[in-house]
C-alpha atoms as a PDB file:
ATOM      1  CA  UNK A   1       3.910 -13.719 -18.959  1.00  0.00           C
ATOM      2  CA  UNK A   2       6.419 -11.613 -17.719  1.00  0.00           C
ATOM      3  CA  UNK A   3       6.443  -9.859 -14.162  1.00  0.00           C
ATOM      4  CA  UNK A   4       4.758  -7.043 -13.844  1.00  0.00           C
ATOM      5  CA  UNK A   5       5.957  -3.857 -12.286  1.00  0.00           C
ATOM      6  CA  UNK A   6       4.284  -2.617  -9.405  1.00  0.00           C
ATOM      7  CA  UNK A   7       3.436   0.938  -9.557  1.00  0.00           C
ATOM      8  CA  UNK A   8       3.844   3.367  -6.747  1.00  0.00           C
ATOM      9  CA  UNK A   9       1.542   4.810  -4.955  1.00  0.00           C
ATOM     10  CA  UNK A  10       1.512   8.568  -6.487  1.00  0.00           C
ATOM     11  CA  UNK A  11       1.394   6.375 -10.288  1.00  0.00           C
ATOM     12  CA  UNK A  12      -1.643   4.508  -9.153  1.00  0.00           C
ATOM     13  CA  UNK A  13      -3.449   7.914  -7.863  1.00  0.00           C
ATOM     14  CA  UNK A  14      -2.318   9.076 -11.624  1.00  0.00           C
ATOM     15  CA  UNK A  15      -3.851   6.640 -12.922  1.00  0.00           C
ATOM     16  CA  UNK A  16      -7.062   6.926 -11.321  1.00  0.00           C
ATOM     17  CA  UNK A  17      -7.454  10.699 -11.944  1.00  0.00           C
ATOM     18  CA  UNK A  18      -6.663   9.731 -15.813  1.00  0.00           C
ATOM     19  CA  UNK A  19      -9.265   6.677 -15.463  1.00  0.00           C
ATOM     20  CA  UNK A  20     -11.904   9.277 -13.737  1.00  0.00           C
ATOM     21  CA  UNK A  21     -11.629  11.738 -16.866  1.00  0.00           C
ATOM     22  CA  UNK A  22     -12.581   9.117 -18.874  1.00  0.00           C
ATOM     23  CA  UNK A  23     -15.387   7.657 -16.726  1.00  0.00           C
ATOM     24  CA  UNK A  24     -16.360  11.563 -16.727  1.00  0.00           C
ATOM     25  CA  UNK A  25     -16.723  11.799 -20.563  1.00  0.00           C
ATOM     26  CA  UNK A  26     -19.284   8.742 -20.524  1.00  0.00           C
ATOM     27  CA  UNK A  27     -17.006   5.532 -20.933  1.00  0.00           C
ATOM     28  CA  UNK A  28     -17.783   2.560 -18.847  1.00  0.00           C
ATOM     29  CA  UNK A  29     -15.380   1.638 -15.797  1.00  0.00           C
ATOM     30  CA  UNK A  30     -14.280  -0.817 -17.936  1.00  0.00           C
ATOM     31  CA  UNK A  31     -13.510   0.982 -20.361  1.00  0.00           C
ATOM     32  CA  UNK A  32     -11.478   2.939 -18.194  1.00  0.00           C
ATOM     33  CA  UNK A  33      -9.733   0.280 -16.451  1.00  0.00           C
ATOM     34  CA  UNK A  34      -8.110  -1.117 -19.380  1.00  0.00           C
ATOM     35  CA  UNK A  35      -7.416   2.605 -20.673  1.00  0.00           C
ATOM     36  CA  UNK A  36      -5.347   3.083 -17.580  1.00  0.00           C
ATOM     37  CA  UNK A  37      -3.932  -0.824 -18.150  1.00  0.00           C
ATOM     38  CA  UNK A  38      -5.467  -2.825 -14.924  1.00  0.00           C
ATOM     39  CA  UNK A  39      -8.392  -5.021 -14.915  1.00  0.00           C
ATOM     40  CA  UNK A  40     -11.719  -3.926 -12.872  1.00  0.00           C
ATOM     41  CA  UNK A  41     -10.970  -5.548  -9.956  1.00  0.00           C
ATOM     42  CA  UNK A  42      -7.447  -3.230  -9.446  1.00  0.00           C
ATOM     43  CA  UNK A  43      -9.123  -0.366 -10.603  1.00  0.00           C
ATOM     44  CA  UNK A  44     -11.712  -0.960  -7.582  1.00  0.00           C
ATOM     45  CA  UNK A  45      -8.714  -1.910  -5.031  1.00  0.00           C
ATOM     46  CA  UNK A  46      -7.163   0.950  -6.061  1.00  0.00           C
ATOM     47  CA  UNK A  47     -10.187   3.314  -5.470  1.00  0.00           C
ATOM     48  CA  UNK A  48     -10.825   1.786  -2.447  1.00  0.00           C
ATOM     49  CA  UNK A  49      -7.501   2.380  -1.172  1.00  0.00           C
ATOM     50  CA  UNK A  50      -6.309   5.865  -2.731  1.00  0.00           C
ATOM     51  CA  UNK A  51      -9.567   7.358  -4.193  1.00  0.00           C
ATOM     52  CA  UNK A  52      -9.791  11.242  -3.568  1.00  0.00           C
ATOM     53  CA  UNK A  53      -6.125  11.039  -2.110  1.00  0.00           C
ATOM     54  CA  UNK A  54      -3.627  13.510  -3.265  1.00  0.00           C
ATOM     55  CA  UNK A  55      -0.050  12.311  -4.335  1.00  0.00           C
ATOM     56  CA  UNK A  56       1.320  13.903  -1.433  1.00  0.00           C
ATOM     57  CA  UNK A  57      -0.616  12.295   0.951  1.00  0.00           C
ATOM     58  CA  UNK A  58       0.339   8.839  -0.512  1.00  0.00           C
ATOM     59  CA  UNK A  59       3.980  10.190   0.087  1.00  0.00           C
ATOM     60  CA  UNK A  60       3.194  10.629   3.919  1.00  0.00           C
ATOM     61  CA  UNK A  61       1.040   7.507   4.100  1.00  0.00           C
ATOM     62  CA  UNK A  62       4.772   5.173   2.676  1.00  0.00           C
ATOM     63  CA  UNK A  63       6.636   7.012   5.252  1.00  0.00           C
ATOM     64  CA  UNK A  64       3.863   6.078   8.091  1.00  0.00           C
ATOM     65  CA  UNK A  65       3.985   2.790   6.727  1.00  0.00           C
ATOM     66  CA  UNK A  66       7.703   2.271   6.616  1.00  0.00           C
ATOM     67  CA  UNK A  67       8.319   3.406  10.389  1.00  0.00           C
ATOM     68  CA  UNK A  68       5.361   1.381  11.335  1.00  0.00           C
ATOM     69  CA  UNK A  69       7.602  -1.637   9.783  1.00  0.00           C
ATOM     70  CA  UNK A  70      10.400  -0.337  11.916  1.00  0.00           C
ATOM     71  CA  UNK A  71       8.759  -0.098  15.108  1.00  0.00           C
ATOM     72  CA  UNK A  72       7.269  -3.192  14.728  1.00  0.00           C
ATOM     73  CA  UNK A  73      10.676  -5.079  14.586  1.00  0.00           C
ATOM     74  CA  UNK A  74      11.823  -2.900  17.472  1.00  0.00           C
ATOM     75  CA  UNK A  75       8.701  -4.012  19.091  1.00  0.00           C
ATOM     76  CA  UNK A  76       9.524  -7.561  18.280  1.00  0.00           C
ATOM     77  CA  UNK A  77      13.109  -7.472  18.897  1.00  0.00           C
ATOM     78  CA  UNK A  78      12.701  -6.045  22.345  1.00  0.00           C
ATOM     79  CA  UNK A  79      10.189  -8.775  23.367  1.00  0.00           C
ATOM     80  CA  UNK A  80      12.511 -11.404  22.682  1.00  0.00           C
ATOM     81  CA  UNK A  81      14.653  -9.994  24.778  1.00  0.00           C
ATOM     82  CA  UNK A  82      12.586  -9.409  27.585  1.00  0.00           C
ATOM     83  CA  UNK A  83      11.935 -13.046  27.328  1.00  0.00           C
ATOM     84  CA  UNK A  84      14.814 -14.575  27.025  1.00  0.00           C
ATOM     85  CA  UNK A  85      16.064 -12.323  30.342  1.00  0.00           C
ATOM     86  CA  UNK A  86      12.933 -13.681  31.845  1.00  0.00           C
ATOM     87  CA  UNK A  87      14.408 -17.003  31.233  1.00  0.00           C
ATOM     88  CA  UNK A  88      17.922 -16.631  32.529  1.00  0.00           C
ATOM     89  CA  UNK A  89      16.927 -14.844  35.596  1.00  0.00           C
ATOM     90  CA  UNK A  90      14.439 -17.769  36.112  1.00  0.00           C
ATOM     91  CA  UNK A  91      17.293 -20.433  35.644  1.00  0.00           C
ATOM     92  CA  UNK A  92      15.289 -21.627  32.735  1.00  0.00           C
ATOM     93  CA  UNK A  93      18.315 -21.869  30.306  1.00  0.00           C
END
């Protein structure tokens, strides 16, 4: 098997409008999911996590998530050097 390409969030909200239109016209969610080219299982993840969200709110939500990332390492970094002060002012080095 080769690797499969992960989709981007605004594809995957594609997808799911395309997989609701078929649900709509009286196919199964099966059905559906392997219209769209995921097994059930995705097709649930994927409603779970972007159902009835618009493309550009799955835009916003990537760039919350990628400064989240950021500030967490900023976060992280600026621990470690709060400790490692701590341990040179206590002699500790």
């Amino acid at each position: 098997m080769g690797k499969q390409k992960r989709l981007t969030p605004e594809q995957i909200i594609m997808k799911l409008r395309e997989a609701e239109v078929f649900i709509a016209q009286g196919h199964t969610i099966l059905d559906a999911a392997r219209k769209i080219g995921v097994t059930e299982q995705s097709y649930y993840r994927w409603r779970n996590q972007y159902g009835g969200m618009k493309t550009s709110q799955a835009k916003k939500l990537k760039v919350l998530e990628l400064e989240n990332t950021r500030l967490k390492k900023a976060v992280a970094e600026l621990t470690l050097d709060k400790l490692i002060l701590k341990e040179a002012a206590e002699g500790n080095f």
